[in-house]
Protein backbone atom coordinates (compact mmCIF):
# COMPACT_ATOMS: atom_id res chain seq x y z
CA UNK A 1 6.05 17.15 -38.04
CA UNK A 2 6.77 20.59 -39.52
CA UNK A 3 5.30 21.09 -43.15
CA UNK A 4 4.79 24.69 -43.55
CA UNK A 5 7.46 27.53 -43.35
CA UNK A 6 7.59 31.77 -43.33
CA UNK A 7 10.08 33.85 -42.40
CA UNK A 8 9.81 37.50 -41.43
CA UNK A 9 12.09 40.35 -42.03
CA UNK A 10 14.03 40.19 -38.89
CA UNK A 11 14.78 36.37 -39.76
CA UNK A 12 12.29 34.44 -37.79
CA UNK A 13 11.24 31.53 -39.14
CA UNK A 14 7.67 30.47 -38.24
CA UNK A 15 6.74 26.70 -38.64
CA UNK A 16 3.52 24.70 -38.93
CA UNK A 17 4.14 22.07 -36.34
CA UNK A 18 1.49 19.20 -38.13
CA UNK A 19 1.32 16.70 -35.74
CA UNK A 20 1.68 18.90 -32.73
CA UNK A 21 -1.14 21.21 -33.41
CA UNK A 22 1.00 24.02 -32.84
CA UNK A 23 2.65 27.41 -34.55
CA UNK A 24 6.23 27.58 -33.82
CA UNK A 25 8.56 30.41 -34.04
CA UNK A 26 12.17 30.04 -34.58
CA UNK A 27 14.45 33.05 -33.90
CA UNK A 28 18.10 33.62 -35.63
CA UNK A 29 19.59 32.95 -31.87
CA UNK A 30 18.06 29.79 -32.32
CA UNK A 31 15.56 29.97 -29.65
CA UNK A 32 12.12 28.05 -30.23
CA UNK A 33 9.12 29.08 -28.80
CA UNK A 34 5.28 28.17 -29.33
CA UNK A 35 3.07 31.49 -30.54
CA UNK A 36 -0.27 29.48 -30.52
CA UNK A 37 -1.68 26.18 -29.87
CA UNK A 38 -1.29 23.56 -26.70
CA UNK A 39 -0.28 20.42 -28.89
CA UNK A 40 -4.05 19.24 -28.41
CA UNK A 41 -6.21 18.83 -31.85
CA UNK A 42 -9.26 21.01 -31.52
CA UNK A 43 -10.71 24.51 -33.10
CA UNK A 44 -11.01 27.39 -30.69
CA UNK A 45 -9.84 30.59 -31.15
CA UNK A 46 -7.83 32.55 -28.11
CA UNK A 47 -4.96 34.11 -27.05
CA UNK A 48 -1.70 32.54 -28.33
CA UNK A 49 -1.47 29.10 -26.38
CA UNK A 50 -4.98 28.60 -25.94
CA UNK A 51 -5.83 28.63 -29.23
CA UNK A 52 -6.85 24.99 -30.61
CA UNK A 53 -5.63 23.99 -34.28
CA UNK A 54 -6.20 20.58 -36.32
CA UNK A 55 -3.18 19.07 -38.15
CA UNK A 56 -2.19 23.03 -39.31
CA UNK A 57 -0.01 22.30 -42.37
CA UNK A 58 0.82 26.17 -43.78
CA UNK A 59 2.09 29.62 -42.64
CA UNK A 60 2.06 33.02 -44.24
CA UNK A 61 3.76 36.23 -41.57
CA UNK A 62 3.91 39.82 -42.77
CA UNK A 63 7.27 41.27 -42.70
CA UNK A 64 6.97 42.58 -39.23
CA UNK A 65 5.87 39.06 -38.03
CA UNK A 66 3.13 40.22 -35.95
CA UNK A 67 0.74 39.09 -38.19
CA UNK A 68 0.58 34.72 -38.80
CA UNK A 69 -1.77 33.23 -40.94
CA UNK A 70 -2.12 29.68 -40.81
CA UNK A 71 -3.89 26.92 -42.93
CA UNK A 72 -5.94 24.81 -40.24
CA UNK A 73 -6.21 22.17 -42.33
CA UNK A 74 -8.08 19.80 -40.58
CA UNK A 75 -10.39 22.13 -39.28
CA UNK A 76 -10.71 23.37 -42.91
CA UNK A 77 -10.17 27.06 -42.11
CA UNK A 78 -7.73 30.17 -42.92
CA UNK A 79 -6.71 31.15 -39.06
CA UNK A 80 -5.31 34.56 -38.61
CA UNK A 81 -2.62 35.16 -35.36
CA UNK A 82 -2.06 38.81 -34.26
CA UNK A 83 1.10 38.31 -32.32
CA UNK A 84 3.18 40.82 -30.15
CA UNK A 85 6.17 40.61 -31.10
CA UNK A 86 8.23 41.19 -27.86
């Protein structure tokens, strides 16, 4: 389930996939890709899609979008991404 939402300044929406344990991003094309997480509930931190999340239910990107935050929520932490934006 998607609960939280940011967009950057190039118009990429990034989404707080709940139930999937995941951080989605969501280009203007339309194209949907996972930045982080491997749809497993856990709390490890790691590169991208080996990062674990619980039940992550917010999302905060700087303008450029290479920076996420994201409220873990059932891991009861602030999470910070640094993604590359290709």
């Amino acid at each position: 389930y998607p609960y939280g939402v940011a967009v950057d300044s190039s118009g990429n929406v990034y989404v707080a996939d709940s139930y999937n344990h995941r951080i989605r991003k969501i280009t203007p094309a339309g194209v949907v890709s996972t930045i982080a997480g491997t749809g497993t509930r856990g709390s490890a931190d790691g590169a991208g899609t080996t990062a674990l999340f619980d039940s992550p239910d917010g999302v905060a990107v700087n303008s450029s979008g290479n920076v996420v935050y994201v409220a873990d929520t059932g891991n009861h932490r602030i999470r910070k991404i640094e993604y590359k934006v290709p």
